[in-house]
N, C-alpha and C. Protein backbone atom coordinates (compact mmCIF):
# COMPACT_ATOMS: atom_id res chain seq x y z
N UNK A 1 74.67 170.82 -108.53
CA UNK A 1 73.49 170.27 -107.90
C UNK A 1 73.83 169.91 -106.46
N UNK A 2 73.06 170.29 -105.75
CA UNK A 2 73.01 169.94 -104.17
C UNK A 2 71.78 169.51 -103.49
N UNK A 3 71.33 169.51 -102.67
CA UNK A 3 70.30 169.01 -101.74
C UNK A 3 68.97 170.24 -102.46
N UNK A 4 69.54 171.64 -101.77
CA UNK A 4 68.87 172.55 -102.24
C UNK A 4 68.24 172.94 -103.62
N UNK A 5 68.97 172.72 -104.44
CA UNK A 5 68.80 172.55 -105.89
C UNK A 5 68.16 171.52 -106.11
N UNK A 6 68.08 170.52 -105.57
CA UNK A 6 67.56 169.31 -105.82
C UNK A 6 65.53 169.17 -105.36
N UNK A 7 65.69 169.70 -104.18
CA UNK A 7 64.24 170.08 -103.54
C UNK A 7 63.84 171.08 -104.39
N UNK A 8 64.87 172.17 -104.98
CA UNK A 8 63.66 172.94 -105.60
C UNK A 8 63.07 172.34 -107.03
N UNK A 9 63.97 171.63 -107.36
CA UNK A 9 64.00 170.93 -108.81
C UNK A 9 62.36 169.66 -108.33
N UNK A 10 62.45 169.26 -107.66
CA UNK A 10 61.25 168.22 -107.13
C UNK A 10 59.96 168.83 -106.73
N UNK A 11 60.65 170.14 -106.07
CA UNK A 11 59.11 170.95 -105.75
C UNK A 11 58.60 171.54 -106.69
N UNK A 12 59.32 171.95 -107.69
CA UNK A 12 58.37 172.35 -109.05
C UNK A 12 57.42 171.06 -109.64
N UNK A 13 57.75 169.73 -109.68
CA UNK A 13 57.39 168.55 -110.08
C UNK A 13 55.96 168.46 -109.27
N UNK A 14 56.27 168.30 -107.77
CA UNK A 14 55.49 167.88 -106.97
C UNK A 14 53.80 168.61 -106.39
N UNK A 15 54.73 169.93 -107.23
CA UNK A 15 53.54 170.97 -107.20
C UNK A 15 52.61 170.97 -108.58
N UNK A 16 52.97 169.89 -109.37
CA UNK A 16 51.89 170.16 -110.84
C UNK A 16 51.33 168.46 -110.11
N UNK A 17 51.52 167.90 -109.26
CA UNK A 17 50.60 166.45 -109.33
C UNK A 17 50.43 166.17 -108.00
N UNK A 18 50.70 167.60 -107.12
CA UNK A 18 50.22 167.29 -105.52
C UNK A 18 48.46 167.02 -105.28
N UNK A 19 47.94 167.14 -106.18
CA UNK A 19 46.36 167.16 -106.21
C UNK A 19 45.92 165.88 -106.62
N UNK A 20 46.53 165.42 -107.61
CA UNK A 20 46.46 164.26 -108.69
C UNK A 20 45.93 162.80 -108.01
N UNK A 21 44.98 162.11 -107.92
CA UNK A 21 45.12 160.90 -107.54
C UNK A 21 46.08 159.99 -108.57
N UNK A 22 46.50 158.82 -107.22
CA UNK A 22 47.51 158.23 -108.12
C UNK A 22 46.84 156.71 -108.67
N UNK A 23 47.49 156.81 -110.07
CA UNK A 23 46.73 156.13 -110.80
C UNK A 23 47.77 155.74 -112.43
N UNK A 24 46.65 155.21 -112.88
CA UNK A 24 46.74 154.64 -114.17
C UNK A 24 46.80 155.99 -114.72
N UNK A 25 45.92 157.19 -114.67
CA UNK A 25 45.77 158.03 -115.75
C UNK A 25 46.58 159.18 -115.27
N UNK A 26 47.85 158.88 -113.98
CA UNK A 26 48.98 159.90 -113.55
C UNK A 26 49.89 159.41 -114.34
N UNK A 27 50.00 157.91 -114.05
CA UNK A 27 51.37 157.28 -114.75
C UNK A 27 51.07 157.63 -116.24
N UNK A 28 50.17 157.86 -116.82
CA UNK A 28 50.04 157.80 -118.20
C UNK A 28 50.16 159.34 -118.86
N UNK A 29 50.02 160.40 -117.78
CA UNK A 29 50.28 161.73 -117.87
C UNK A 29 51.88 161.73 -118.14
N UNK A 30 52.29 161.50 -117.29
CA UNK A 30 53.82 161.53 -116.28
C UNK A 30 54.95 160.85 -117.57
N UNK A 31 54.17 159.79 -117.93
CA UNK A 31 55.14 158.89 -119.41
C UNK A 31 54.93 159.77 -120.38
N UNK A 32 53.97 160.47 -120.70
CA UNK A 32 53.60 161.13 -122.04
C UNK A 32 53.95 162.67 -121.97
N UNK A 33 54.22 162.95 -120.59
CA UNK A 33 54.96 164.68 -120.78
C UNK A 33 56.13 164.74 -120.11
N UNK A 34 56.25 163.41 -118.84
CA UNK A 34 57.62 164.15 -118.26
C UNK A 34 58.42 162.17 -118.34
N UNK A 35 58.23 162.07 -119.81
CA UNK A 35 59.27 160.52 -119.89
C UNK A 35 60.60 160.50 -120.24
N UNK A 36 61.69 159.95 -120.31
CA UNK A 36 62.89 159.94 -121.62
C UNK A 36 62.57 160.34 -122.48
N UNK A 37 63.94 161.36 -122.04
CA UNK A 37 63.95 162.03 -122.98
C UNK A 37 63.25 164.04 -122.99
N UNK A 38 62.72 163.91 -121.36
CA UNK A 38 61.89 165.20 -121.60
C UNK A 38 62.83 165.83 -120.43
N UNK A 39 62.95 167.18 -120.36
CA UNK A 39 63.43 167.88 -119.89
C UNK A 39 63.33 167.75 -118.26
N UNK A 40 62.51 167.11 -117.91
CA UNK A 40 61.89 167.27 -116.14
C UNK A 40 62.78 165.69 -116.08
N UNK A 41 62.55 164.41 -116.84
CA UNK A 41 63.39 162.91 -116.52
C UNK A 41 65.03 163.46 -116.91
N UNK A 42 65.53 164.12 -117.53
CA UNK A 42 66.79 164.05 -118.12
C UNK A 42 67.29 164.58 -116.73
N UNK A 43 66.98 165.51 -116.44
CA UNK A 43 67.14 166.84 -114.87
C UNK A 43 67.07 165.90 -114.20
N UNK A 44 66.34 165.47 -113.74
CA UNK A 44 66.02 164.18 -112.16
C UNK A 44 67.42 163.54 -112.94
N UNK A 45 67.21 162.76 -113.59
CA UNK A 45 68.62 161.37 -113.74
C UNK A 45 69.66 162.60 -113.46
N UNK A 46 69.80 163.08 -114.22
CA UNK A 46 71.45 163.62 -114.25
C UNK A 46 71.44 164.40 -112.46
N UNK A 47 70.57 165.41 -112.09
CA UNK A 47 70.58 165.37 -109.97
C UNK A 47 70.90 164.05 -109.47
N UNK A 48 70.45 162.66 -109.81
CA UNK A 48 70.62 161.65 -109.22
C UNK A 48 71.85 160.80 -109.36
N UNK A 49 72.31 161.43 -110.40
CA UNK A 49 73.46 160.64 -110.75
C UNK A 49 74.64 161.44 -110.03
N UNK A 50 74.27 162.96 -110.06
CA UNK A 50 75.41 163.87 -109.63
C UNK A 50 75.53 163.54 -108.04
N UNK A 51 74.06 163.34 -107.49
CA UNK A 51 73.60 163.48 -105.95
C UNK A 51 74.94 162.32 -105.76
N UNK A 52 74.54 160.96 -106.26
CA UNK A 52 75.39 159.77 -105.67
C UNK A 52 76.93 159.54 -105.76
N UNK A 53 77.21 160.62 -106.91
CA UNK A 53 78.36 161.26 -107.03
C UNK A 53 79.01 161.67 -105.97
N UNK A 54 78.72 163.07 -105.10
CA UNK A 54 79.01 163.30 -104.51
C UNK A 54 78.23 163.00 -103.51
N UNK A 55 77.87 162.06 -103.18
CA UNK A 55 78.08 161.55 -101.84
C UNK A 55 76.57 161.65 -100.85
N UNK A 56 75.51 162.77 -101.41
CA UNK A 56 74.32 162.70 -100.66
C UNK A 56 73.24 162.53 -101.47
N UNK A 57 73.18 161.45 -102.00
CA UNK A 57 72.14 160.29 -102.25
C UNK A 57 72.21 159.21 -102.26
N UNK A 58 71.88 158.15 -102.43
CA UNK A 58 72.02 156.26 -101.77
C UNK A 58 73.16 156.25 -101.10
N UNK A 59 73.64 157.14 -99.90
CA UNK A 59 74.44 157.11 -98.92
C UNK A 59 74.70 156.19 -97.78
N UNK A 60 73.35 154.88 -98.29
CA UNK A 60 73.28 153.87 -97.12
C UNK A 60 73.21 152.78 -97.59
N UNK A 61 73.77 151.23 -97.40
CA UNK A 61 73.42 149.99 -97.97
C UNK A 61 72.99 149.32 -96.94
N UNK A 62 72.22 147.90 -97.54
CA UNK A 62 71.68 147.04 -96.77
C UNK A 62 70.94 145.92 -98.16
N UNK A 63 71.39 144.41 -97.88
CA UNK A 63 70.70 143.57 -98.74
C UNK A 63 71.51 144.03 -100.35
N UNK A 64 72.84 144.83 -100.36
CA UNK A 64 72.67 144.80 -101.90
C UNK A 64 72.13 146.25 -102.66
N UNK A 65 71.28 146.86 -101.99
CA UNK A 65 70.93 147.90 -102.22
C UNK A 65 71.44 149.09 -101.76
N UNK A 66 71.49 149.87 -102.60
CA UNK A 66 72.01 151.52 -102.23
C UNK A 66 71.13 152.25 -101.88
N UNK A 67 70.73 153.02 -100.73
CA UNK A 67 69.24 153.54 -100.82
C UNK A 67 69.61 154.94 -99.82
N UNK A 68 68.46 155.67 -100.19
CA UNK A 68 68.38 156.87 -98.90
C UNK A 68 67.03 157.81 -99.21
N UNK A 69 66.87 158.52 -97.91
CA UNK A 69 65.82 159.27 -98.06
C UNK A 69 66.48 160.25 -98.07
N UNK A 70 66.21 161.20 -99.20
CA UNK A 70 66.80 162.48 -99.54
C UNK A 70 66.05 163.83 -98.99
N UNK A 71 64.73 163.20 -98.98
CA UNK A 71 63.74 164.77 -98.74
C UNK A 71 62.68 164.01 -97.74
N UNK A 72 62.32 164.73 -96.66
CA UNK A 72 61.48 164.20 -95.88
C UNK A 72 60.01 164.57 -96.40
N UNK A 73 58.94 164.54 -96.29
CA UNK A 73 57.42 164.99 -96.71
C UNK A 73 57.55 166.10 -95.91
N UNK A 74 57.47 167.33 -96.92
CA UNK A 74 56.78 168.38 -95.84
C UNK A 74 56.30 169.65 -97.09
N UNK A 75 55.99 170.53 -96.86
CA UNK A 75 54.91 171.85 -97.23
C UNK A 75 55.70 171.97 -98.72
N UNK A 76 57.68 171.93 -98.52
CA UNK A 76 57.90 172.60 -99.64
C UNK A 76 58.40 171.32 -100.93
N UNK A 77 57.64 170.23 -100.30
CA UNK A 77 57.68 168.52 -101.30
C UNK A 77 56.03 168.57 -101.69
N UNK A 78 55.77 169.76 -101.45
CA UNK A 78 54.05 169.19 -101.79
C UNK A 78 53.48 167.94 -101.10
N UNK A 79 53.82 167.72 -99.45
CA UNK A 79 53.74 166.56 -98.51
C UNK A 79 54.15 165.08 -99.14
N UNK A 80 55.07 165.16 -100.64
CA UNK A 80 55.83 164.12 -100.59
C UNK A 80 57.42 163.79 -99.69
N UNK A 81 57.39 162.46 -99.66
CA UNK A 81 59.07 162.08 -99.42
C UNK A 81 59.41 161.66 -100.71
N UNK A 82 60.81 161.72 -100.59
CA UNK A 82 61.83 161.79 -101.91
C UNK A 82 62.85 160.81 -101.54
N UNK A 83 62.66 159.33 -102.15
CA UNK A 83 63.81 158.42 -101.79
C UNK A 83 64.47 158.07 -103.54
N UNK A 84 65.48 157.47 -103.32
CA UNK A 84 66.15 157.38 -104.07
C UNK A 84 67.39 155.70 -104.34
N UNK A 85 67.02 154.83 -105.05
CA UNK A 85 67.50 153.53 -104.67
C UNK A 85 67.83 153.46 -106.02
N UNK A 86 69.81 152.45 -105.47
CA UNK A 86 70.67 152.02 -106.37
C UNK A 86 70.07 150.49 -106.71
N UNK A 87 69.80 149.64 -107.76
CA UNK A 87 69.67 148.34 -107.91
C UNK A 87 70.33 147.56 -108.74
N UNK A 88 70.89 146.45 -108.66
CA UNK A 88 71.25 145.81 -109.81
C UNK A 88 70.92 144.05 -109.37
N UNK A 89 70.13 144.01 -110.53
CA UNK A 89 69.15 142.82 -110.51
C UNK A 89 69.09 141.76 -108.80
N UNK A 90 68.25 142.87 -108.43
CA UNK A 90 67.77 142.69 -107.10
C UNK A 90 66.57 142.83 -106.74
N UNK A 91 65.56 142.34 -105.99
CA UNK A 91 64.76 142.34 -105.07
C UNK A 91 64.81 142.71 -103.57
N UNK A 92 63.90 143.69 -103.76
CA UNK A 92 63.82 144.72 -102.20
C UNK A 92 63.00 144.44 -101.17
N UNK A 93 63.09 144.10 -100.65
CA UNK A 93 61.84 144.16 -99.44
C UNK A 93 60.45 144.41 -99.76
N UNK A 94 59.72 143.46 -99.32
CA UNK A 94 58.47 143.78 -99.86
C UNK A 94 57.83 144.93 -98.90
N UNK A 95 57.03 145.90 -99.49
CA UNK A 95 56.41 146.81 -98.77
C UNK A 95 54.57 147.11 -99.25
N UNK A 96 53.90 148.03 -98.54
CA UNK A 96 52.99 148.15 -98.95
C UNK A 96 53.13 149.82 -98.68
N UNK A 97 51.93 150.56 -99.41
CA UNK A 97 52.24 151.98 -100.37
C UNK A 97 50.48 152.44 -99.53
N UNK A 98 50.86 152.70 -98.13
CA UNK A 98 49.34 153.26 -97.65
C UNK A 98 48.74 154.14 -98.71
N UNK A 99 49.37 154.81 -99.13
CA UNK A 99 49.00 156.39 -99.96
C UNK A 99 49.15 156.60 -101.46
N UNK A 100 49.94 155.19 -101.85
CA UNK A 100 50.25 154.83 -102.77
C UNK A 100 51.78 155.53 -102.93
N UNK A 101 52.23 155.35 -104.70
CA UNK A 101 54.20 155.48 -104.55
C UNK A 101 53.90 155.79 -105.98
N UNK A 102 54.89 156.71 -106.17
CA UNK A 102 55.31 157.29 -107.98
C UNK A 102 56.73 157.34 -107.74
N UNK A 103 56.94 156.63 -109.05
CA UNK A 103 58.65 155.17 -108.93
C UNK A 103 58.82 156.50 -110.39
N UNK A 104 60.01 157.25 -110.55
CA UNK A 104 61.19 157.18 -111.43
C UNK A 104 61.87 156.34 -111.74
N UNK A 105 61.82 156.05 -113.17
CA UNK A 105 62.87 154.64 -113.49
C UNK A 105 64.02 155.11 -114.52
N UNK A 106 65.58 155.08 -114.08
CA UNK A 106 66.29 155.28 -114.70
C UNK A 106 67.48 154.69 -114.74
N UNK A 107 67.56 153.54 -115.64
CA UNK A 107 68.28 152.82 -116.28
C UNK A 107 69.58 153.17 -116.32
N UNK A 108 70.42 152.31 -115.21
CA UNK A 108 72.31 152.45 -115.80
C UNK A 108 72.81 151.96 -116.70
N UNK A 109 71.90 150.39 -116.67
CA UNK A 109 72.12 149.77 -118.06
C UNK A 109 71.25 149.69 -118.92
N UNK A 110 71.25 149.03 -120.12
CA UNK A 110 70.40 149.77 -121.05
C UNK A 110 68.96 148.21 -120.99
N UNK A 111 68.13 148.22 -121.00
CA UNK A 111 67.13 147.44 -120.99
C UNK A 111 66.74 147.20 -119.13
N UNK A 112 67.23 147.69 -118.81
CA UNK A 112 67.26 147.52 -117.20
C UNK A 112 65.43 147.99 -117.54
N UNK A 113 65.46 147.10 -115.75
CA UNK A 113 63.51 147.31 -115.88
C UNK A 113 63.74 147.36 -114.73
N UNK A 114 62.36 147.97 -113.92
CA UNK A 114 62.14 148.08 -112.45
C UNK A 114 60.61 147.66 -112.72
N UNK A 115 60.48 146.41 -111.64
CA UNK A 115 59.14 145.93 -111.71
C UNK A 115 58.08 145.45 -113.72
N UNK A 116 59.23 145.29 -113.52
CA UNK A 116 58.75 144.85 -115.43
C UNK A 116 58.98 146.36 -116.12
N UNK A 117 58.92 147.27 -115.73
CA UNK A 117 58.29 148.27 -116.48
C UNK A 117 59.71 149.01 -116.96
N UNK A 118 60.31 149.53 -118.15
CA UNK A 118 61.40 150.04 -119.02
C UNK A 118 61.37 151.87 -118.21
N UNK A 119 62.20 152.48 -118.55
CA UNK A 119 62.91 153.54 -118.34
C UNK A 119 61.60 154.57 -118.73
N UNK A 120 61.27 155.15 -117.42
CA UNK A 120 59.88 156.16 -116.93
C UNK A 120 59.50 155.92 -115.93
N UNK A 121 57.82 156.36 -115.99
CA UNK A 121 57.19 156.51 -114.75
C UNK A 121 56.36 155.22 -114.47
N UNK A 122 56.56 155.20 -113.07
CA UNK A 122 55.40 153.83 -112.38
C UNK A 122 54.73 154.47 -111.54
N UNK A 123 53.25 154.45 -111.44
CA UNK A 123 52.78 154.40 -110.35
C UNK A 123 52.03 153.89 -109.49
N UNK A 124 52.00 153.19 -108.51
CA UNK A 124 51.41 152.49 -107.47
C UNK A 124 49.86 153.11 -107.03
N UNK A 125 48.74 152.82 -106.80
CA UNK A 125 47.85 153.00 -106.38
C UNK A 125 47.83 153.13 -104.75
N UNK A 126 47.51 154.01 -103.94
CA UNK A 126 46.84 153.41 -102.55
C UNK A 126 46.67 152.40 -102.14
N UNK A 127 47.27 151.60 -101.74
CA UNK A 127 47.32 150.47 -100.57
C UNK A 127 47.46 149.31 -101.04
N UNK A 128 48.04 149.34 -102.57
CA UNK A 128 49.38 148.21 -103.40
C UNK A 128 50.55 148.14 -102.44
N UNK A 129 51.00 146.92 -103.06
CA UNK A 129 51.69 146.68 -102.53
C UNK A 129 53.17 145.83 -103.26
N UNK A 130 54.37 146.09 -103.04
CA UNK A 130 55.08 144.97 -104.19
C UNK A 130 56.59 144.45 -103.75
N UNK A 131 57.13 143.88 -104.21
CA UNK A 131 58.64 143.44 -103.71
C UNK A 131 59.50 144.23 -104.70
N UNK A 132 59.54 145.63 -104.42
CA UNK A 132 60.66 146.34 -106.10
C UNK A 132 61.88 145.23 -106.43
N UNK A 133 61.47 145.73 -107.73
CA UNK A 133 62.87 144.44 -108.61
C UNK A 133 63.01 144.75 -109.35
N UNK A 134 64.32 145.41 -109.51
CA UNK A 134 65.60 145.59 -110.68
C UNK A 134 66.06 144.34 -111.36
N UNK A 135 65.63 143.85 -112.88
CA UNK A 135 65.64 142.57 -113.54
C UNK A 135 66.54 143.63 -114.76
N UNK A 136 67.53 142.44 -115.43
CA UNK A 136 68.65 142.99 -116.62
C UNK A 136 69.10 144.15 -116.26
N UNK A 137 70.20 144.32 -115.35
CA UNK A 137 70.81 145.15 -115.18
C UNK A 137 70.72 146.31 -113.90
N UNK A 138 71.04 147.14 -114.34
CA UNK A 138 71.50 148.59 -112.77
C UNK A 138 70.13 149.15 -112.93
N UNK A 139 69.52 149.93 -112.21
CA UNK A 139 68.70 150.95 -112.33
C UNK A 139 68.94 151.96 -111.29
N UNK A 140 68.78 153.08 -111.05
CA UNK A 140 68.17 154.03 -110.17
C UNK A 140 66.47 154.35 -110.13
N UNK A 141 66.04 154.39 -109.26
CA UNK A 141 64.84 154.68 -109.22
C UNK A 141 64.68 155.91 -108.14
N UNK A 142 64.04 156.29 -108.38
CA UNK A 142 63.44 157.88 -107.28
C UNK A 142 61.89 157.72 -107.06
N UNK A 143 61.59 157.36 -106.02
CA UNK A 143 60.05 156.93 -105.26
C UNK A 143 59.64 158.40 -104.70
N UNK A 144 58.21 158.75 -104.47
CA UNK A 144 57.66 159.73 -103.66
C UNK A 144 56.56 158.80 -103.23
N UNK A 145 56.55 159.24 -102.28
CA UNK A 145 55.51 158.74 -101.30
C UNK A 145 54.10 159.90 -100.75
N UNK A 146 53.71 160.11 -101.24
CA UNK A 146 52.90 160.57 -100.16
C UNK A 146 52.77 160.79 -98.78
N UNK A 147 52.82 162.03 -98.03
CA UNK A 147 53.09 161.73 -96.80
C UNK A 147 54.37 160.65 -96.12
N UNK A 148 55.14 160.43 -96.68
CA UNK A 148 56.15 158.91 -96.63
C UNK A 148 55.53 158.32 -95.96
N UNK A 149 54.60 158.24 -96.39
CA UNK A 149 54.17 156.62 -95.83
C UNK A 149 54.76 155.23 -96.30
N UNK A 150 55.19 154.06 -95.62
CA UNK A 150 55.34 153.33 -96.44
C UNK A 150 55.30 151.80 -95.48
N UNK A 151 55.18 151.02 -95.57
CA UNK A 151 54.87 149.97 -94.72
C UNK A 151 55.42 148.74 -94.78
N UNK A 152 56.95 148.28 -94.51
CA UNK A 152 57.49 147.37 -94.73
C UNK A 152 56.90 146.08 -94.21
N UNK A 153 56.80 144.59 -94.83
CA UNK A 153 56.28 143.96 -94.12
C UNK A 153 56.91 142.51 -94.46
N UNK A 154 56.77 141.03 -94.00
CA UNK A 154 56.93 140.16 -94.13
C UNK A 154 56.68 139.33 -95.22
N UNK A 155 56.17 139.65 -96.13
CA UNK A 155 55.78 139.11 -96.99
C UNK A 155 56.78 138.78 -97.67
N UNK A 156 56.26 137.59 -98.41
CA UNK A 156 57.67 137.69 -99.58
C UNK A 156 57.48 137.62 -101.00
N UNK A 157 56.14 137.93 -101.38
CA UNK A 157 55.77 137.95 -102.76
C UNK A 157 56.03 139.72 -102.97
């Protein structure tokens, strides 16, 4: 697995839900065909685990966190960005999600949660907003953004 392998592995993904508004009834697609345990989450964890392995994914810290942008938004992400963040029971910066955010959640340790929610898919609505938090344990998570948009801000809720 490499960068290349990795974009094409995301652009097959990004191309079945580049249309999709994001929602309650994506995240509920996304848990029920591509959750633990299914061939498209097992592929992402194990790229993400290999990526940080060798060295080009969460290639950057700050606050505690391991983080990086792996894929910028463009034609062959289906105009997503592709980030990718190490956590262990931490709180991130609060941000807001112009376009909204679809969170991969994959557990180093076992009950690990990101934003309350157990090992799968989250997704953020258009112009939510939240402080990500890794509670009981490690997680990796893999965010797309839309357009990467994303809007860090002062807040602290």
């Amino acid at each position: 697995m490499n960068v290349a392998a990795f974009q094409a592995l995301i652009s097959r993904f990004t191309g079945e839900i580049a249309d999709v508004p994001l929602g309650s009834s994506l995240e509920a697609h996304l848990n029920a065909d591509h959750g633990p345990g299914s061939d498209l989450y097992e592929a992402l964890f194990n790229a993400c685990k290999t990526g940080i392995k060798d060295g080009w994914l969460c290639n950057r810290e700050g606050g505690g966190i391991r983080y990086g942008r792996v894929l910028k938004a463009t034609d062959a992400t289906h105009g997503f960005s592709v980030d990718v963040v190490d956590m262990e029971n931490i709180a991130g910066p609060h941000h807001v999600h112009p376009n909204g955010e679809i969170d991969l959640i994959m557990p180093l340790t076992k009950g690990a949660s990101f934003d309350a929610n157990p090992a799968g898919w989250c997704v953020y609505e258009p112009g939510t907003g939240h402080r990500p938090t890794v509670s009981d344990g490690r997680a990796l998570v893999l965010y797309l953004l839309p357009q990467g948009a994303i809007d860090f801000t002062a807040a602290a809720a």
